[in-house]
PDB file of N, CA and C in Angstrom:
ATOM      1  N   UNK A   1       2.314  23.745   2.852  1.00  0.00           N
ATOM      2  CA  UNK A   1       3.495  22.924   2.679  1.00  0.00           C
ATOM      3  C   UNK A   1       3.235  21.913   1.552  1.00  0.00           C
ATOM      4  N   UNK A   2       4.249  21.949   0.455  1.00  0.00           N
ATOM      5  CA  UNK A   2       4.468  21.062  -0.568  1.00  0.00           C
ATOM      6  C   UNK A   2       3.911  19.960   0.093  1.00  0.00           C
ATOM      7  N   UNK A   3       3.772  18.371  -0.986  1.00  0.00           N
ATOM      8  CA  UNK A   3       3.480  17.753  -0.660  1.00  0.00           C
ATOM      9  C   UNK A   3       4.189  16.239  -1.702  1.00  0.00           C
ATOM     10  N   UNK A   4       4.849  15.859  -0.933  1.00  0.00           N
ATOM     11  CA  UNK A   4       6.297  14.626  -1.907  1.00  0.00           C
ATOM     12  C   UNK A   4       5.320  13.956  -2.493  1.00  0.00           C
ATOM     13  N   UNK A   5       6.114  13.484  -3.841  1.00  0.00           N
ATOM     14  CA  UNK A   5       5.401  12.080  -4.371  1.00  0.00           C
ATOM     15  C   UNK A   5       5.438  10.776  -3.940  1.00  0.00           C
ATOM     16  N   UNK A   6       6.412  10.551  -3.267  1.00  0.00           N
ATOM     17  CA  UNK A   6       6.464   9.142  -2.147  1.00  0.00           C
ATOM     18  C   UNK A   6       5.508   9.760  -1.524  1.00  0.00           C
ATOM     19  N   UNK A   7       4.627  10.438  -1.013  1.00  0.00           N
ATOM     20  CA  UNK A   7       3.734  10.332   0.572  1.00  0.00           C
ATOM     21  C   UNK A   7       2.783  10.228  -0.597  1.00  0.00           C
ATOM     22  N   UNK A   8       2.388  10.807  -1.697  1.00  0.00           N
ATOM     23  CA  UNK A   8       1.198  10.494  -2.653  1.00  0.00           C
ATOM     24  C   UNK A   8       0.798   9.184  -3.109  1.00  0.00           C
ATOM     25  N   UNK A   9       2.293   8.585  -3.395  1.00  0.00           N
ATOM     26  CA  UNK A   9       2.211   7.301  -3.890  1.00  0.00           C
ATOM     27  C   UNK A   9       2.051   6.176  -2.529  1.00  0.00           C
ATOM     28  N   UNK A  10       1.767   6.511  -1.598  1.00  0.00           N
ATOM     29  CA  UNK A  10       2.415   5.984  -0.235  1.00  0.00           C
ATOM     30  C   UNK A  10       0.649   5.454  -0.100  1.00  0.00           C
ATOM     31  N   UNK A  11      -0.365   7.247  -0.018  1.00  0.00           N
ATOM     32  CA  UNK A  11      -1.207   6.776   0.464  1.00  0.00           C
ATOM     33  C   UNK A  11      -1.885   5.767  -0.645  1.00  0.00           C
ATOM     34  N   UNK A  12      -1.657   6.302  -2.232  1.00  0.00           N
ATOM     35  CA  UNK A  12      -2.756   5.468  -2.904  1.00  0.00           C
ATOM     36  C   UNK A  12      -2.577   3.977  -2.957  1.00  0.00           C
ATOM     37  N   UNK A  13      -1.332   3.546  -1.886  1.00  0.00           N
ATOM     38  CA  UNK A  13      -1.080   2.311  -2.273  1.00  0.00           C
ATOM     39  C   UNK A  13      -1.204   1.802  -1.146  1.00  0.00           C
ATOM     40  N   UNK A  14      -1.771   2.554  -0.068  1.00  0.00           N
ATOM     41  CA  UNK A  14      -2.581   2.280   1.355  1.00  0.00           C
ATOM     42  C   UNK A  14      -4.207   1.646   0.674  1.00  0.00           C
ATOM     43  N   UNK A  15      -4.433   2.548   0.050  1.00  0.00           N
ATOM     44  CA  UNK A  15      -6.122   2.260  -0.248  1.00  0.00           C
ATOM     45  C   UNK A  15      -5.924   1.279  -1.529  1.00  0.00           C
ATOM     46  N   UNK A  16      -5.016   0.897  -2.401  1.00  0.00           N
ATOM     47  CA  UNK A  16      -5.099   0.684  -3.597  1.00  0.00           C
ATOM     48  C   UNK A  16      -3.592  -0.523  -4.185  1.00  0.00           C
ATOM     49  N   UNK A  17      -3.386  -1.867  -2.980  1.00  0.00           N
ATOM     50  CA  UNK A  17      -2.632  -1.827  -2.914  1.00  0.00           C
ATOM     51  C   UNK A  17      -1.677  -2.717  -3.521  1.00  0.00           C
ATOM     52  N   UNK A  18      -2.680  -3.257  -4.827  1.00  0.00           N
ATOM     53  CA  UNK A  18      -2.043  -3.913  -6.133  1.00  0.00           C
ATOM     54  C   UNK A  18      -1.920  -2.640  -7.113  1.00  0.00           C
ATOM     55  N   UNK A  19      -2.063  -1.380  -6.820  1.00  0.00           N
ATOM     56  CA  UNK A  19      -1.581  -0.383  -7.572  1.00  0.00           C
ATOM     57  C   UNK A  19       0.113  -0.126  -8.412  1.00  0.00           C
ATOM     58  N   UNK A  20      -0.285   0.230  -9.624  1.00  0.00           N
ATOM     59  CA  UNK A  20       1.119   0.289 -10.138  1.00  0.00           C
ATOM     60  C   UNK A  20       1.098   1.489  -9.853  1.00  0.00           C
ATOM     61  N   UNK A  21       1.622   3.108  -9.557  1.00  0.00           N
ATOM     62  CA  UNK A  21       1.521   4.354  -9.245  1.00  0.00           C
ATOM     63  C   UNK A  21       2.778   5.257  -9.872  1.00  0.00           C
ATOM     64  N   UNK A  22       2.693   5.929 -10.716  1.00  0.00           N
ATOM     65  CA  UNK A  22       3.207   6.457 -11.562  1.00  0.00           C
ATOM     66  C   UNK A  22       2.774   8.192 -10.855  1.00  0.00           C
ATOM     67  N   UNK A  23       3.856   9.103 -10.626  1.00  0.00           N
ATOM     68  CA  UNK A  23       3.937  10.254 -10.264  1.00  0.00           C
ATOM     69  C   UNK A  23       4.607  11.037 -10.425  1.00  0.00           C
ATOM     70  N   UNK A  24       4.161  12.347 -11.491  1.00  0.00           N
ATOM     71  CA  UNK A  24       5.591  13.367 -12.193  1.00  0.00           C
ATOM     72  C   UNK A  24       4.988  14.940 -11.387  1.00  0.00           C
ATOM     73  N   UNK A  25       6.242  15.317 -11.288  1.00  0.00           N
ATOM     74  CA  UNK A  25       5.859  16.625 -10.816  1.00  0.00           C
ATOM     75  C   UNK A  25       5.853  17.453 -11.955  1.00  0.00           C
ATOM     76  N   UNK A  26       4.702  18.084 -12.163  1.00  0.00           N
ATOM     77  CA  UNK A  26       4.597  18.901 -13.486  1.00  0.00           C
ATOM     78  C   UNK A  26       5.405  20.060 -13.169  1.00  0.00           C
ATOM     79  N   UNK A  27       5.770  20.941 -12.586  1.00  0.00           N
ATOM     80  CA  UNK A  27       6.813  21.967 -12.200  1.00  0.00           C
ATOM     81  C   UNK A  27       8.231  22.118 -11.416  1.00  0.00           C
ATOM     82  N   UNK A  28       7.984  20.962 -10.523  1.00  0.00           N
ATOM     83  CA  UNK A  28       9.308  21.146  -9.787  1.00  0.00           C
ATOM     84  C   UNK A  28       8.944  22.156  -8.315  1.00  0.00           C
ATOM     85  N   UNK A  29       7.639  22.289  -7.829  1.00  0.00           N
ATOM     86  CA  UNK A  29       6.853  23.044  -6.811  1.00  0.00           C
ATOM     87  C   UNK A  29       6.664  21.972  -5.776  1.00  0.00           C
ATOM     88  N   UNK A  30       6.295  20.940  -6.167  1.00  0.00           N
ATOM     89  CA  UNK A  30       6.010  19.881  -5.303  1.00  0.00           C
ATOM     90  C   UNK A  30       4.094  19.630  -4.771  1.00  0.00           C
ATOM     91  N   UNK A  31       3.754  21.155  -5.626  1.00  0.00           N
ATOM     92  CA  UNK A  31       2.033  21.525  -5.907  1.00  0.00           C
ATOM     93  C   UNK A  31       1.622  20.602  -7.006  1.00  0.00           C
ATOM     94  N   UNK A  32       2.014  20.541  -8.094  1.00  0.00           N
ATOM     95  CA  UNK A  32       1.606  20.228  -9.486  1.00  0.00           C
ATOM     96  C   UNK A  32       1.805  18.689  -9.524  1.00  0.00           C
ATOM     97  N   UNK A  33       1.117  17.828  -9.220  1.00  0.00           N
ATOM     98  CA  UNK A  33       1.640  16.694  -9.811  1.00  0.00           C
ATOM     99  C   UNK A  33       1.047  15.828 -11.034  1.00  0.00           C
ATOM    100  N   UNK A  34       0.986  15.050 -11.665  1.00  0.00           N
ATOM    101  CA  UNK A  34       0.445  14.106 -12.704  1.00  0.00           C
ATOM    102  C   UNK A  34       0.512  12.755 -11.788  1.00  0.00           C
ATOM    103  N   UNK A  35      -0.602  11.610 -12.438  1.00  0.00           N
ATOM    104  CA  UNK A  35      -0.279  10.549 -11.916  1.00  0.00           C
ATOM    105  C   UNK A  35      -0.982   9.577 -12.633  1.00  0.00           C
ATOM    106  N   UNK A  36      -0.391   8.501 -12.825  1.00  0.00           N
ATOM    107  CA  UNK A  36      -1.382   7.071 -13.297  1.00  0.00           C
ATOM    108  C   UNK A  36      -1.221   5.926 -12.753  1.00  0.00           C
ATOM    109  N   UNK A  37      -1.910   5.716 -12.240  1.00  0.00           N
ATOM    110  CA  UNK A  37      -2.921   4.709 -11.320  1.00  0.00           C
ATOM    111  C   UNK A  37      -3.317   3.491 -12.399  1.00  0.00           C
ATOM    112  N   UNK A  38      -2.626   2.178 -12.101  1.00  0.00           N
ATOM    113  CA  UNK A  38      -3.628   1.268 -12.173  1.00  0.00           C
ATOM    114  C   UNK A  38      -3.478   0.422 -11.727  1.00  0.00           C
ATOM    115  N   UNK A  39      -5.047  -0.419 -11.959  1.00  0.00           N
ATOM    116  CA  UNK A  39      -5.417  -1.501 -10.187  1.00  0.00           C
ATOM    117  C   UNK A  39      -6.214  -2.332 -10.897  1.00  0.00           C
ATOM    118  N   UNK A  40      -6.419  -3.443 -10.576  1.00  0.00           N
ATOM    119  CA  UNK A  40      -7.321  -4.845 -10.894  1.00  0.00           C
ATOM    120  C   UNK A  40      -8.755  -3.563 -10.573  1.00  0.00           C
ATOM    121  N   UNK A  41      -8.389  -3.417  -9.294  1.00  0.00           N
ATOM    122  CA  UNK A  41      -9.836  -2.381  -8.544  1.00  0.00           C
ATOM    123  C   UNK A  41     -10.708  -1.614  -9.311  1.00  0.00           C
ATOM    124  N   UNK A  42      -9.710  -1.283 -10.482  1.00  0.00           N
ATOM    125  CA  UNK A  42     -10.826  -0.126 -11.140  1.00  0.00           C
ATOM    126  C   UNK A  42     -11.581  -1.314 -12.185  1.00  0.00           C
ATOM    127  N   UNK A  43     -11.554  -2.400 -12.279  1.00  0.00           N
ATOM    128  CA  UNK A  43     -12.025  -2.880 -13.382  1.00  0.00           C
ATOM    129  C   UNK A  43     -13.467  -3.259 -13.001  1.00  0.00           C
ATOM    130  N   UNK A  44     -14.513  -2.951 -14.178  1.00  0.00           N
ATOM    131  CA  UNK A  44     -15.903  -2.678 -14.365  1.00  0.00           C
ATOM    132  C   UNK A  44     -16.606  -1.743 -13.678  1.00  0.00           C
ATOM    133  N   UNK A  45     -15.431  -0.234 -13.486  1.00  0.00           N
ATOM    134  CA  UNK A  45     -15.590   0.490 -12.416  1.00  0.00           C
ATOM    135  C   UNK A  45     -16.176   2.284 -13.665  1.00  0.00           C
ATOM    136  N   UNK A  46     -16.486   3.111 -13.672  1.00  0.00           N
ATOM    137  CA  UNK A  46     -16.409   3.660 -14.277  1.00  0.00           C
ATOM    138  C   UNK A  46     -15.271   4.946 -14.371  1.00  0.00           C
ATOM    139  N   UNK A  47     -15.058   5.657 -14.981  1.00  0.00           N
ATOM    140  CA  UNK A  47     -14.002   6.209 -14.691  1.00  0.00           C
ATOM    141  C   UNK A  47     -13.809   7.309 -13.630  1.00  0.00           C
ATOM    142  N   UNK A  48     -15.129   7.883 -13.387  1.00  0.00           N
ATOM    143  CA  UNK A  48     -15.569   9.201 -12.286  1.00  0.00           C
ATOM    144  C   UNK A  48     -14.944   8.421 -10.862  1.00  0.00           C
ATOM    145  N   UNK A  49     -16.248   6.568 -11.071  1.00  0.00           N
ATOM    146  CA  UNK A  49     -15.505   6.490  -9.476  1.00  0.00           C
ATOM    147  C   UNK A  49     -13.915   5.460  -9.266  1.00  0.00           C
ATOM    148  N   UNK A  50     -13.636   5.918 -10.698  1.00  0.00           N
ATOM    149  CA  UNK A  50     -11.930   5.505 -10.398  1.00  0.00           C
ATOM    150  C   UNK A  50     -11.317   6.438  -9.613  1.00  0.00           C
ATOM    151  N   UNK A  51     -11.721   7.736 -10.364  1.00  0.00           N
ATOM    152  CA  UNK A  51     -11.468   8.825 -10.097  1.00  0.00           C
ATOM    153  C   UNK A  51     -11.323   9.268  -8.112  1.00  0.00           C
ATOM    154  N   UNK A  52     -12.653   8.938  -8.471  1.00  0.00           N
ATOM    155  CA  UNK A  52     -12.999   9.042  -6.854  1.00  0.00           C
ATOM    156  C   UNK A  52     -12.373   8.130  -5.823  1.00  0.00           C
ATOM    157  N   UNK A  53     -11.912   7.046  -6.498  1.00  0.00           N
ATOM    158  CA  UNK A  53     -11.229   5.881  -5.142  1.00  0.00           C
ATOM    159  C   UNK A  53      -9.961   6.666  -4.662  1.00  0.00           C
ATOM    160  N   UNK A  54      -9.218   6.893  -5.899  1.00  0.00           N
ATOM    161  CA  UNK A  54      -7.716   7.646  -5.626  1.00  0.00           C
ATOM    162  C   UNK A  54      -8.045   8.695  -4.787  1.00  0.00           C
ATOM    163  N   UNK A  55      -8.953  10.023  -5.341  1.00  0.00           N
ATOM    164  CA  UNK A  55      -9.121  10.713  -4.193  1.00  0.00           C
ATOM    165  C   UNK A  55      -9.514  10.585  -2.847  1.00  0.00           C
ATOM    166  N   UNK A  56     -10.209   9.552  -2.807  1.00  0.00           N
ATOM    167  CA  UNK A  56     -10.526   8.797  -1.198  1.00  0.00           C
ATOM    168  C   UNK A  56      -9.277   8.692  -0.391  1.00  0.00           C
ATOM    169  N   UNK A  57      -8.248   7.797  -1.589  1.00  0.00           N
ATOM    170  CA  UNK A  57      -6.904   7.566  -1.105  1.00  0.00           C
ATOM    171  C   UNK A  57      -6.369   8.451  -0.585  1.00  0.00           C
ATOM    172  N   UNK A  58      -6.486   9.721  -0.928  1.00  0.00           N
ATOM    173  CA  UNK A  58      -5.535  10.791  -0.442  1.00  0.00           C
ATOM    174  C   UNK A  58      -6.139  11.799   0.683  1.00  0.00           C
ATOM    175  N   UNK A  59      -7.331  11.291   1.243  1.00  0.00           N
ATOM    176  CA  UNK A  59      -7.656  11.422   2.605  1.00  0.00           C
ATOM    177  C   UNK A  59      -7.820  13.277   2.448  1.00  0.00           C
ATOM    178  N   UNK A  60      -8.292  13.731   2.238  1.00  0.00           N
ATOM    179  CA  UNK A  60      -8.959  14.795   2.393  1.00  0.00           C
ATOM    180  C   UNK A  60      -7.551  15.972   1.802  1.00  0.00           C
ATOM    181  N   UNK A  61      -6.692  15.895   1.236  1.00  0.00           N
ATOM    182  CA  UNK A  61      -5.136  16.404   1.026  1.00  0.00           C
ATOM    183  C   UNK A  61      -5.254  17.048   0.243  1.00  0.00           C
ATOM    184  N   UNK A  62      -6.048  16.930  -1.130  1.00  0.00           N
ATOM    185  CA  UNK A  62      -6.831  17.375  -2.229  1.00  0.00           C
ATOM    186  C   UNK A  62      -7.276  18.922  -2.220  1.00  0.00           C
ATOM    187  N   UNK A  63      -6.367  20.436  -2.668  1.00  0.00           N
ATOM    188  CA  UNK A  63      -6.943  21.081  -2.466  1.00  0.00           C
ATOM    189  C   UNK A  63      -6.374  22.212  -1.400  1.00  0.00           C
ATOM    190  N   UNK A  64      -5.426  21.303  -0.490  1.00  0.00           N
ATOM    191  CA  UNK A  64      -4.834  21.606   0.737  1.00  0.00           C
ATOM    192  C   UNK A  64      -3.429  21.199   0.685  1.00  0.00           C
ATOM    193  N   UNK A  65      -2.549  20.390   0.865  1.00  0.00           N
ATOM    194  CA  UNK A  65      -1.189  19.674   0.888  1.00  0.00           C
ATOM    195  C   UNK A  65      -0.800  19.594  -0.724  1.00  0.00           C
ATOM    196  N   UNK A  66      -1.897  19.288  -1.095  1.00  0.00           N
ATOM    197  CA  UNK A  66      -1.794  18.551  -2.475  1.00  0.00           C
ATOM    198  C   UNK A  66      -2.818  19.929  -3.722  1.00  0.00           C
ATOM    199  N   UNK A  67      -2.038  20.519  -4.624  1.00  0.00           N
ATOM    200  CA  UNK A  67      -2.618  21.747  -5.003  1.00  0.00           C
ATOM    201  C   UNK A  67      -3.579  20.995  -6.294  1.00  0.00           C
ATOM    202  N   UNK A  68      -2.833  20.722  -7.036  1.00  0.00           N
ATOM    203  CA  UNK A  68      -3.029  20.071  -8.335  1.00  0.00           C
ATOM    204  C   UNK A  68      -2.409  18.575  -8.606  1.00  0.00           C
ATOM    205  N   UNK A  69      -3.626  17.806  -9.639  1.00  0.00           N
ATOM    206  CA  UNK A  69      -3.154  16.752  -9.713  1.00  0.00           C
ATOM    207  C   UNK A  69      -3.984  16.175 -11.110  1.00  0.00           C
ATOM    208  N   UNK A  70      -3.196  15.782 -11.774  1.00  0.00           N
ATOM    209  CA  UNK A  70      -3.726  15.481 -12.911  1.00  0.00           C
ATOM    210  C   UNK A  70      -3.958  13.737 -12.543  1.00  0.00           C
ATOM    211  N   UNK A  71      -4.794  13.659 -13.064  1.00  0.00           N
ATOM    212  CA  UNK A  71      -5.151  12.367 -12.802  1.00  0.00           C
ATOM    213  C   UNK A  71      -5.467  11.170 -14.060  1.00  0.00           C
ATOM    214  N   UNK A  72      -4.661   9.974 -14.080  1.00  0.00           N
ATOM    215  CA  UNK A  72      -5.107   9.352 -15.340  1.00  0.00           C
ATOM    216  C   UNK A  72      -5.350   7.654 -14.266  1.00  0.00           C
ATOM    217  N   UNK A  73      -6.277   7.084 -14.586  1.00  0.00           N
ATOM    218  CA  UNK A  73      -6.605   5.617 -13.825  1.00  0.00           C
ATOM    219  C   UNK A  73      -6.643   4.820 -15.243  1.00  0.00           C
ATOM    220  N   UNK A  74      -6.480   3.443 -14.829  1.00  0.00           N
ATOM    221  CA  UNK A  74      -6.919   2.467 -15.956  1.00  0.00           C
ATOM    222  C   UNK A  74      -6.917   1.220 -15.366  1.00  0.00           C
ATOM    223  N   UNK A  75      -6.935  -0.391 -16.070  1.00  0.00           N
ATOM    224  CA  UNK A  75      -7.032  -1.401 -15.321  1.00  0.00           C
ATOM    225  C   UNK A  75      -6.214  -1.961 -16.060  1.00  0.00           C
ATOM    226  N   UNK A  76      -5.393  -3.096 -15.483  1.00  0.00           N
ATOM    227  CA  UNK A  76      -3.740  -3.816 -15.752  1.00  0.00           C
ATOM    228  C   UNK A  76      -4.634  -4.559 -17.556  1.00  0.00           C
ATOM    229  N   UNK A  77      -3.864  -4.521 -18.334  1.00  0.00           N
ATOM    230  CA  UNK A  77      -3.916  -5.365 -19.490  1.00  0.00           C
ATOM    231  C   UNK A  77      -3.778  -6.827 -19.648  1.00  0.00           C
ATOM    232  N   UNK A  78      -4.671  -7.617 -19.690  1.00  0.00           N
ATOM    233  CA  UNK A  78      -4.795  -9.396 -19.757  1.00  0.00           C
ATOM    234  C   UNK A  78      -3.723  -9.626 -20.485  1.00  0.00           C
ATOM    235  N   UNK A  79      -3.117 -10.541 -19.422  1.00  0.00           N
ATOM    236  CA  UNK A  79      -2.022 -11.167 -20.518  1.00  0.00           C
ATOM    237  C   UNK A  79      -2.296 -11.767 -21.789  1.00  0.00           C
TER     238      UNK A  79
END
């Protein structure tokens, strides 16, 4: 079973929750999604375990609910 971008954006903003969360469905499947993530959190973080927080976020879904996911993280820009 597909898997919505509100429940994607839902959990990373469970684990992540000054997150701005940006989510496109690359096909229209509800498999494919894109996303960009950013959080105070990732800052002085490297990018693997940015990588890795979001997937934490999504609780084991990765693979299963959730087919594909392009993934982009970064940290908010100083005013």
């Amino acid at each position: 079973m597909p898997m919505a971008a509100a429940d994607i954006e839902k959990l990373i903003r469970e684990s992540l929750p000054d997150a701005q969360v940006t989510i496109q469905d690359l096909r229209g499947d509800g498999d494919h999604y894109a996303a960009l993530v950013v959080s105070s959190a990732f800052e002085g973080i490297s990018r693997v375990k940015q990588h890795q927080m979001v997937y934490a976020a999504l609780q084991g879904r990765m693979g299963g609910e959730l087919h594909a996911l392009a993934l982009q993280t970064a940290t908010p820009e100083a005013d």
